[in-house]
Protein backbone atom coordinates (compact mmCIF):
# COMPACT_ATOMS: atom_id res chain seq x y z
CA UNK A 1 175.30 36.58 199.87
CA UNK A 2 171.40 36.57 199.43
CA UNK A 3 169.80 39.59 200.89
CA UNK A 4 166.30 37.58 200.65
CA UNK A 5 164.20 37.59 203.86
CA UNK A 6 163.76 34.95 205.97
CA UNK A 7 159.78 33.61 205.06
CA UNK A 8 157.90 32.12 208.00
CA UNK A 9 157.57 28.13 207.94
CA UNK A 10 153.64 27.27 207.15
CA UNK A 11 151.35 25.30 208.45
CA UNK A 12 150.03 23.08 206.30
CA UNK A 13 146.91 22.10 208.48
CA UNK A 14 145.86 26.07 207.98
CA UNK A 15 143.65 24.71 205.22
CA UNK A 16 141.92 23.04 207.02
CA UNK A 17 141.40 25.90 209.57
CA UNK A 18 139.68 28.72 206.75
CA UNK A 19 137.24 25.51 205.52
CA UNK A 20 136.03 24.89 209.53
CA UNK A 21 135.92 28.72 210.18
CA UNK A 22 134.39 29.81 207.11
CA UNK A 23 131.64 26.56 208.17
CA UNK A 24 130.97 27.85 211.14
CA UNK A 25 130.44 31.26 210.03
CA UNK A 26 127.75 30.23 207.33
CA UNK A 27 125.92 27.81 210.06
CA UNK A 28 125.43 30.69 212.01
CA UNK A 29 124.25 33.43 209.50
CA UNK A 30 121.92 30.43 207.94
CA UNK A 31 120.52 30.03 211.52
CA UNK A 32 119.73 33.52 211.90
CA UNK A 33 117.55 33.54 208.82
CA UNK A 34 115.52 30.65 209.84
CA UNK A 35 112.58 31.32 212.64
CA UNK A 36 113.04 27.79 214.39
CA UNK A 37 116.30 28.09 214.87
CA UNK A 38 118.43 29.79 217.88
CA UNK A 39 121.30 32.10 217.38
CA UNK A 40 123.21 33.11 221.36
CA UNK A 41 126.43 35.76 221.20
CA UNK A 42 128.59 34.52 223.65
CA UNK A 43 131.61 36.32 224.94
CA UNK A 44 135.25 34.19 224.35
CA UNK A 45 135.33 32.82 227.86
CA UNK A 46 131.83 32.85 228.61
CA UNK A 47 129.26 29.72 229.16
CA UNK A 48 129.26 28.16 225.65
CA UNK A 49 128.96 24.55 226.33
CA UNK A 50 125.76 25.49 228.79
CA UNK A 51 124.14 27.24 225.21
CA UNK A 52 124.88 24.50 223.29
CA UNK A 53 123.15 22.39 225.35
CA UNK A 54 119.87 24.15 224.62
CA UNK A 55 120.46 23.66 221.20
CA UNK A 56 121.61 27.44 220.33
CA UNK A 57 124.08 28.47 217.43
CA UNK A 58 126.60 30.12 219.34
CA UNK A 59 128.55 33.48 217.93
CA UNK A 60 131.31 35.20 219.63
CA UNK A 61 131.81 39.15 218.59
CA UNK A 62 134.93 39.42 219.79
CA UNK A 63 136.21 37.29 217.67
CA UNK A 64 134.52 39.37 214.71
CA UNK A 65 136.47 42.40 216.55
CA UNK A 66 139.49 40.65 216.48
CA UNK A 67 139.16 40.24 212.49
CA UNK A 68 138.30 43.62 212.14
CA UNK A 69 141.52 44.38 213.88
CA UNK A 70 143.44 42.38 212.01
CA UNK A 71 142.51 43.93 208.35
CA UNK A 72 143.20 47.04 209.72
CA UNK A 73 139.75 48.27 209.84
CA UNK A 74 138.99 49.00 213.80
CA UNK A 75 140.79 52.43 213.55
CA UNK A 76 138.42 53.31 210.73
CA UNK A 77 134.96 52.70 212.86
CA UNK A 78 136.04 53.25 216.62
CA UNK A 79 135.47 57.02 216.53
CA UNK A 80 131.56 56.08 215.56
CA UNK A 81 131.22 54.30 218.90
CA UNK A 82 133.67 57.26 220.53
CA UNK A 83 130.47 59.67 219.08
CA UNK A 84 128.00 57.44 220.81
CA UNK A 85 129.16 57.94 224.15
CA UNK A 86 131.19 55.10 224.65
CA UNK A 87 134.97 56.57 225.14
CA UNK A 88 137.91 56.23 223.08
CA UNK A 89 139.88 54.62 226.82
CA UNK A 90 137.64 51.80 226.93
CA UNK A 91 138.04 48.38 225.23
CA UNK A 92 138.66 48.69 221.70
CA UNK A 93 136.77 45.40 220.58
CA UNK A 94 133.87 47.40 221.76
CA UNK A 95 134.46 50.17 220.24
CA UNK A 96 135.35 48.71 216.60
CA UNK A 97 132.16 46.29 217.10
CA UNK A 98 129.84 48.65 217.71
CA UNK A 99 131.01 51.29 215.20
CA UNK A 100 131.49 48.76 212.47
CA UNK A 101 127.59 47.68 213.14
CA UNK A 102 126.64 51.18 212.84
CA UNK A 103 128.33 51.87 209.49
CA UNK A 104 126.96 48.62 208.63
CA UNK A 105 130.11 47.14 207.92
CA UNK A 106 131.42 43.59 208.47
CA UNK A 107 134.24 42.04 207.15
CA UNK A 108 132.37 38.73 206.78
CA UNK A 109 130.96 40.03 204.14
CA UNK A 110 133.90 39.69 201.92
CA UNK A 111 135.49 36.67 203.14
CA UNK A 112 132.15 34.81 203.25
CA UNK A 113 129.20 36.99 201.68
CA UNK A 114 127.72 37.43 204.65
CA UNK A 115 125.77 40.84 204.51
CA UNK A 116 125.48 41.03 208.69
CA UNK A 117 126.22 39.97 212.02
CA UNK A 118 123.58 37.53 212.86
CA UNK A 119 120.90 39.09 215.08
CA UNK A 120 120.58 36.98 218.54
CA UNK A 121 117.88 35.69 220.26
CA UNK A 122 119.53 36.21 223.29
CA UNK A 123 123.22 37.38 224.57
CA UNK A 124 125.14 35.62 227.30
CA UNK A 125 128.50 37.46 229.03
CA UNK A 126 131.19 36.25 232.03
CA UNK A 127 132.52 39.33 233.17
CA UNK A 128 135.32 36.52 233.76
CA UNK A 129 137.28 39.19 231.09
CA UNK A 130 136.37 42.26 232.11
CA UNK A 131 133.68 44.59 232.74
CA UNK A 132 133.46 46.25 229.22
CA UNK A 133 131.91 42.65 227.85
CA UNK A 134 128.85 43.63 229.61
CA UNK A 135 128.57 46.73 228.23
CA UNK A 136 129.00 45.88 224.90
CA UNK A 137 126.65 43.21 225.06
CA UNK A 138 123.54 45.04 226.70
CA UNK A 139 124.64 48.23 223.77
CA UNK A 140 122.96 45.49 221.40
CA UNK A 141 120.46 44.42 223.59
CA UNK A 142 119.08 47.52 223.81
CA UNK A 143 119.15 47.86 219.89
CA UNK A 144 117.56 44.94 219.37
CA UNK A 145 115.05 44.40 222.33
CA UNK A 146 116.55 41.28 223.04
CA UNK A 147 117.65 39.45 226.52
CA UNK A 148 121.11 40.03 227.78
CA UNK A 149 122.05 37.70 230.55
CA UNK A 150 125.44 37.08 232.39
CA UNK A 151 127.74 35.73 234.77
CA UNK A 152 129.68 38.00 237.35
CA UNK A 153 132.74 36.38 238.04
CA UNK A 154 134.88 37.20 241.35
CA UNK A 155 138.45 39.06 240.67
CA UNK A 156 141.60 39.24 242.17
CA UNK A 157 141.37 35.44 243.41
CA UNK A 158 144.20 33.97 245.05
CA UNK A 159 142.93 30.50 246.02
CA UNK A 160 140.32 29.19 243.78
CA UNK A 161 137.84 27.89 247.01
CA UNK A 162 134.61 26.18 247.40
CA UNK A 163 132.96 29.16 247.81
CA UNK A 164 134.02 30.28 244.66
CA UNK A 165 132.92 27.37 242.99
CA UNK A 166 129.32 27.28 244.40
CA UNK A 167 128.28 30.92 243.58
CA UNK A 168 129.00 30.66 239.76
CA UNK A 169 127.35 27.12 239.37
CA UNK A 170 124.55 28.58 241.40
CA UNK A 171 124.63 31.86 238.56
CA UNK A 172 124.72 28.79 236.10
CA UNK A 173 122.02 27.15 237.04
CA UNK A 174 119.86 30.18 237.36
CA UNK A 175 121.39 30.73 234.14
CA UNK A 176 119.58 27.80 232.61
CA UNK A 177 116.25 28.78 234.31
CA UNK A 178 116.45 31.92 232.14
CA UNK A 179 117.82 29.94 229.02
CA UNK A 180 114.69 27.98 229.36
CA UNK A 181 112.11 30.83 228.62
CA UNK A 182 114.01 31.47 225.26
CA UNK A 183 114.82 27.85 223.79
CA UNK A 184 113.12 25.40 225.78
CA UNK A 185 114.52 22.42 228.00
CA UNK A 186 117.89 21.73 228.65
CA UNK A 187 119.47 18.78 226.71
CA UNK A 188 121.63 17.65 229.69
CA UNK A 189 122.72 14.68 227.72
CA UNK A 190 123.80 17.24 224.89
CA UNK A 191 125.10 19.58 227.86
CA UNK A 192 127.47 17.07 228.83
CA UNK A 193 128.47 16.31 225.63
CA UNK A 194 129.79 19.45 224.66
CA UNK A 195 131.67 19.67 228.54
CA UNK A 196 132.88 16.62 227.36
CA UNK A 197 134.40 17.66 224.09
CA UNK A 198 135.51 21.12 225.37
CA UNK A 199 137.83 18.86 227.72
CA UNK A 200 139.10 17.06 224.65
CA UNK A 201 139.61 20.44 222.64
CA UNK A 202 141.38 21.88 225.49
CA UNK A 203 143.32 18.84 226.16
CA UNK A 204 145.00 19.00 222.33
CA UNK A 205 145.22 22.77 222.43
CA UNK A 206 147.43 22.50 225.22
CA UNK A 207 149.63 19.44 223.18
CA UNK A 208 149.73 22.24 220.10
CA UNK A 209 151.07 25.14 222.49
CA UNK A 210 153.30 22.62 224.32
CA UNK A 211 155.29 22.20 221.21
CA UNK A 212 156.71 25.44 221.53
CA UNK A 213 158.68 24.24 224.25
CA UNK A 214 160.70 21.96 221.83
CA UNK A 215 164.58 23.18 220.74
CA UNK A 216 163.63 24.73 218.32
CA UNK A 217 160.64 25.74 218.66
CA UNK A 218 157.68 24.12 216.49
CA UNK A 219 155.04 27.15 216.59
CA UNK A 220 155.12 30.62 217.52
CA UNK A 221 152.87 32.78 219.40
CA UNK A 222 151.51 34.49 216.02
CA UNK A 223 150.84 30.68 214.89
CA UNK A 224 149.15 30.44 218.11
CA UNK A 225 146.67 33.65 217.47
CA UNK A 226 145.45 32.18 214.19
CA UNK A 227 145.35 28.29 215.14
CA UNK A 228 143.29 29.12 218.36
CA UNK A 229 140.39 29.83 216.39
CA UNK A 230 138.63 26.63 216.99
CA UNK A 231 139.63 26.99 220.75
CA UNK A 232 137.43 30.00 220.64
CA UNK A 233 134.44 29.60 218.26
CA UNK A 234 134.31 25.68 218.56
CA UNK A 235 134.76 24.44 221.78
CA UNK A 236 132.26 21.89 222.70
CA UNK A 237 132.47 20.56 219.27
CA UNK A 238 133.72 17.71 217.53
CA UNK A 239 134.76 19.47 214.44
CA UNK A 240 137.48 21.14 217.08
CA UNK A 241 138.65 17.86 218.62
CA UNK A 242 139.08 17.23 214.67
CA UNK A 243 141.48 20.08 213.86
CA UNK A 244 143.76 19.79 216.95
CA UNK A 245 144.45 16.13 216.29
CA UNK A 246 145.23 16.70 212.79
CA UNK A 247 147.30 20.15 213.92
CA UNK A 248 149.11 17.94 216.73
CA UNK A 249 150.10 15.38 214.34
CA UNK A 250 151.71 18.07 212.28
CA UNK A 251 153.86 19.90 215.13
CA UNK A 252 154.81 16.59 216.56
CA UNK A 253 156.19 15.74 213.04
CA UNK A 254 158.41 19.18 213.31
CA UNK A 255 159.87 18.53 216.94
CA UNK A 256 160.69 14.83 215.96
CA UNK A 257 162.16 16.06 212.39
CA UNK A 258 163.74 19.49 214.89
CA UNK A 259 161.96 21.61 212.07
CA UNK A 260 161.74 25.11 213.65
CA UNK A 261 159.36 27.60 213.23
CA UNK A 262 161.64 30.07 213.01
CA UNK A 263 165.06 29.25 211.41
CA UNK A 264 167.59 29.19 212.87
CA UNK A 265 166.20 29.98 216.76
CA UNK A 266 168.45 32.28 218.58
CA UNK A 267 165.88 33.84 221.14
CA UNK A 268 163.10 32.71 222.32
CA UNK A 269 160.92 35.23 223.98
CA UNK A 270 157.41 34.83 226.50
CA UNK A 271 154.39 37.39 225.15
CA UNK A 272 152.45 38.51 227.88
CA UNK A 273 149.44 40.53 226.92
CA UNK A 274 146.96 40.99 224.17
CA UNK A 275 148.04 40.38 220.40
CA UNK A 276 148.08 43.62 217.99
CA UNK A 277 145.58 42.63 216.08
CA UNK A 278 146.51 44.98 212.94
CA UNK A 279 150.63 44.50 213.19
CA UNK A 280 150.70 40.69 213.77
CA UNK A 281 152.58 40.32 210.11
CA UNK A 282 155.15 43.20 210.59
CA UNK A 283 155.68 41.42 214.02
CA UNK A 284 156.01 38.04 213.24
CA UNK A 285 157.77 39.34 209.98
CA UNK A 286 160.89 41.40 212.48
CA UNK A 287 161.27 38.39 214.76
CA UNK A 288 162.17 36.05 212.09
CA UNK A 289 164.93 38.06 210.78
CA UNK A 290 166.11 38.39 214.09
CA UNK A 291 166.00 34.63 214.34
CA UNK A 292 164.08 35.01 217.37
CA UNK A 293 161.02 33.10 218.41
CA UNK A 294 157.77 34.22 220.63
CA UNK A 295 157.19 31.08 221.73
CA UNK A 296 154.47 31.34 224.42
CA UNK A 297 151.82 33.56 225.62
CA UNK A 298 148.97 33.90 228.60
CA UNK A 299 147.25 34.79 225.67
CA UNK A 300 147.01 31.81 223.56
CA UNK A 301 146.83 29.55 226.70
CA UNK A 302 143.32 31.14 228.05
CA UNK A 303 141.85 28.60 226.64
CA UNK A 304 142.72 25.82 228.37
CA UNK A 305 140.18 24.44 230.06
CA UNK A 306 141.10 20.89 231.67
CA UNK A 307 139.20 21.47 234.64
CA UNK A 308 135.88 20.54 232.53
CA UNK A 309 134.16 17.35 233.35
CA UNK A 310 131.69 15.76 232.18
CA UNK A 311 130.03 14.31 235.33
CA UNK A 312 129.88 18.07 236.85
CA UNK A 313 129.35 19.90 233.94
CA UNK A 314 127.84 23.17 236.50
CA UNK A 315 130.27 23.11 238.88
CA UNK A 316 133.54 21.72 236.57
CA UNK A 317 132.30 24.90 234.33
CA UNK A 318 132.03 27.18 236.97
CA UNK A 319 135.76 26.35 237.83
CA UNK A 320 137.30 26.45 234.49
CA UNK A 321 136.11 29.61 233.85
CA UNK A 322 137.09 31.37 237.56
CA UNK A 323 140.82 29.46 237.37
CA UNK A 324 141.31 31.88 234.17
CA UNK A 325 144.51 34.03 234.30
CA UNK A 326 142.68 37.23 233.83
CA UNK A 327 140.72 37.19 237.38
CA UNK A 328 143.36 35.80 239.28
CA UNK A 329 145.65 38.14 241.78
CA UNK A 330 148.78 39.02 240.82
CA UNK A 331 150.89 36.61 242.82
CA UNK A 332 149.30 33.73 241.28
CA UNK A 333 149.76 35.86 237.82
CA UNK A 334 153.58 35.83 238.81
CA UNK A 335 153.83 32.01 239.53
CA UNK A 336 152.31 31.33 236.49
CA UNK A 337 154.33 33.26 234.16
CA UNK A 338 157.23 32.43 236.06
CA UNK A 339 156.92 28.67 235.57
CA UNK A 340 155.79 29.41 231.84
CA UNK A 341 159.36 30.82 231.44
CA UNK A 342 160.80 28.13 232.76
CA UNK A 343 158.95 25.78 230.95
CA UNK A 344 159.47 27.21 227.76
CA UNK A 345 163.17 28.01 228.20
CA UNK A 346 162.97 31.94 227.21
CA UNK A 347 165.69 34.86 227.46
CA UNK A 348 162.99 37.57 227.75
CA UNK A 349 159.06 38.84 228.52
CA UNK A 350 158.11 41.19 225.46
CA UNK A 351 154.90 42.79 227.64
CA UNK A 352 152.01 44.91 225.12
CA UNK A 353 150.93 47.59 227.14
CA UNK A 354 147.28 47.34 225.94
CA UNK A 355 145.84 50.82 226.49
CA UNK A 356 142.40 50.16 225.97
CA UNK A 357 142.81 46.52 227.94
CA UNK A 358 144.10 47.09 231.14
CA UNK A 359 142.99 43.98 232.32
CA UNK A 360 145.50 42.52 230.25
CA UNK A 361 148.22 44.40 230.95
CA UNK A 362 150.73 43.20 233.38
CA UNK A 363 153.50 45.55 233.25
CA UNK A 364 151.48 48.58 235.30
CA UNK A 365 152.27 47.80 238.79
CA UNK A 366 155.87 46.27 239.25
CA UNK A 367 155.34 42.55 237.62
CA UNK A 368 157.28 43.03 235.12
CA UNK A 369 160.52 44.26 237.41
CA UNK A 370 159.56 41.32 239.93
CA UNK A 371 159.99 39.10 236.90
CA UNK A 372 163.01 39.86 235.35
CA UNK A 373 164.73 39.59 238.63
CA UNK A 374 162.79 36.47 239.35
CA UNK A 375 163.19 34.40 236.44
CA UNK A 376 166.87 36.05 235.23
CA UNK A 377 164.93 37.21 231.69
CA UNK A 378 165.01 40.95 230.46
CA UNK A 379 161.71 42.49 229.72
CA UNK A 380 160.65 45.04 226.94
CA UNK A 381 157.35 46.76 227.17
CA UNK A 382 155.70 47.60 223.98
CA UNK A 383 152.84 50.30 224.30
CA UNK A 384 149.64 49.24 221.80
CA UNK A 385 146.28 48.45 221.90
CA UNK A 386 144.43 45.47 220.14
CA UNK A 387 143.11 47.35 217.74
CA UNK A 388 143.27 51.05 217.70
CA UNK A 389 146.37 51.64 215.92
CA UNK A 390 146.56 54.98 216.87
CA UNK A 391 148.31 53.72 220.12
CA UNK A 392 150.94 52.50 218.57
CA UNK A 393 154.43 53.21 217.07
CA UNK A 394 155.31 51.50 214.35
CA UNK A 395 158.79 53.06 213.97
CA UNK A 396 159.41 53.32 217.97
CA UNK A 397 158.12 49.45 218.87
CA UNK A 398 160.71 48.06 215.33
CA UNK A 399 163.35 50.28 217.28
CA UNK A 400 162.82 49.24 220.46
CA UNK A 401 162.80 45.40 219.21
CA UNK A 402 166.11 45.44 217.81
CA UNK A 403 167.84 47.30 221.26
CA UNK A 404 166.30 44.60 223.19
CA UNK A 405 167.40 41.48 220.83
CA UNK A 406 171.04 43.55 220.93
CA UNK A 407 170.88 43.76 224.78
CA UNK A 408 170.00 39.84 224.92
CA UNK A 409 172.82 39.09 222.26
CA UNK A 410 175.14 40.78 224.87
CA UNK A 411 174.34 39.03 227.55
């Protein structure tokens, strides 16, 4: 009997992936060293295709915060921000961002020689997220003496109405007024463009995710954290468009050949909640050898964006980005994750219990009872954070894994 571990099945289109990210990152530092060109930070859900119409290079820190999680670095430059004022219960990505910036520290630096976050001309937010994406954004406004605009979205929305609709076109288009003093006129024909080709992206991210609903599953969720990437960064872009047809084609191939992602599939699980950044590998690694598959998340499904249209690109914008999970109330929250577990046929909700990301953590107030009752599937609650490590258990969360894929195995 071999006592090798199980190794996770690769994507092959992943290639491809480091080549367009490693692109974009080098467009944008290259941009911020040339006067006549534009550089916008734009938070993950904010207005990107609006910026790209005026002709900005667009940069998204949370993503950088994200990679700092992920090499296990945010721990190290979080209690810099903590001994700026900013405390050690509010969102981490903040806190890692900021204190990485102050050490000086990026890890683009290594991966692409890139000596420093680009410095903006101008920073764009949706509170869409949260409020913390506000604050982080006017922390470098203030240290650079540049403009920091936004977008406050409505919360706790049941029924996405009219009204809803109206006020954030109307913040868009005031939006633009303001966009206008820092880059010039507004390329509507390059506006609607990118609307255009966010719809496509979002279109084929949704075909990649969908695969997970194949027996056996083609992808799992920590597939799903890497491979949104484009989703993110290069929306509004054909280069995305690109990578999901080529990543489609690839999953397709699995669920026609019933190539699994994880061999031989026993569980397959819903994540609900942020990823941990700095434990996705000793994750993804357990799972496998229980032969169990994350195959969904709300997390790798927030950007989706099929509302976008072309035609409207204000008002089709300004209801892609209120539909989004995150701002919606909690019934809604239920339906959806509810029909996401039937969809993707799971035996259980594994819910992170973010502590520095309340916003995206569902398990505080009764959901994730309602749920397991609702939908027939256990739950197990892992407590985390994105990227402050210190939150989390290593030893307690593997122990608590294995009880809950014993409990499912029983029945």
């Amino acid at each position: 009997m071999s006592d090798a571990k199980p190794e996770a099945k690769k994507i092959a289109t992943a290639k491809t992936f480091k080549k367009i990210m490693a692109d974009h990152f080098l467009q944008i530092d290259a941009a911020a060293a040339d006067s006549k060109r534009k550089v916008a930070w734009c938070t993950s859900v904010g207005p990107a295709e609006l910026l790209q119409g005026f002709g900005f290079e667009v940069y998204y820190p949370e993503n950088h915060s994200a990679i700092l999680g992920t090499i296990r670095k945010a721990t190290d430059y979080i209690p810099y921000a903590n001994a700026a004022g900013y405390s050690p219960e509010i969102c981490s990505y903040l806190t890692a961002d900021v204190g990485a910036y102050m050490q000086g520290f990026t890890p683009l630096t290594r991966a692409y020689g890139i000596k420093a976050v680009p410095r903006p001309d101008v920073l764009v937010y949706n509170t869409n997220q949260c409020r913390d994406v506000q604050d982080w954004f006017k922390w470098y406004a203030r240290e650079w003496q540049v403009p920091c605009l936004g977008i406050e979205t409505h919360r706790n929305i049941g029924v996405v109405t009219k009204e809803h609709v109206d006020s954030i076109a109307g913040q868009l288009r005031n939006l633009a007024k303001e966009l206008e003093k820092i880059a010039g006129p507004l390329d509507m024909d390059k506006f609607k463009e990118s609307v255009g080709l966010s719809r496509r992206c979002s279109e084929l991210w949704e075909k990649v995710l969908r695969t997970g609903t194949a027996r056996p599953s083609a992808i799992t969720f920590f597939d799903g954290t890497i491979h949104m990437g484009p989703a993110v960064v290069l929306r509004g872009m054909q280069v995305a468009v690109d990578y999901y047809e080529q990543l489609l084609e690839e999953l397709n191939k699995r669920v026609d050949d019933k190539v699994a992602a994880v061999e031989g599939e026993r569980f397959r699980l819903y994540w609900e909640g942020m990823p941990i950044w700095g434990k996705l590998r000793p994750l993804s690694e357990q799972f496998l050898e229980l032969q169990t598959c994350v195959v969904a998340s709300t997390y790798c499904n927030s950007w989706i964006f099929n509302q976008l249209d072309p035609d409207q690109p204000f008002e089709s914008m300004a209801r892609a980005y209120t539909e989004l999970f995150i701002v919606r109330s909690d019934d809604v929250k239920e339906d959806y994750i509810a029909k996401m577990c039937d969809d993707y046929h799971v035996d259980g909700i594994v819910y992170h219990d973010a502590k520095t990301c309340p916003a995206n953590s569902n398990c505080r107030y009764g959901m994730a009872q309602r749920l397991s009752e609702r939908c027939n599937a256990p739950n197990l609650v892992i407590n985390g954070d994105l990227n402050d490590l210190r939150c989390y258990s290593e030893e307690q969360t593997r122990t608590n894994i294995e009880a809950f894929i014993e409990q499912l195995a029983q029945g």
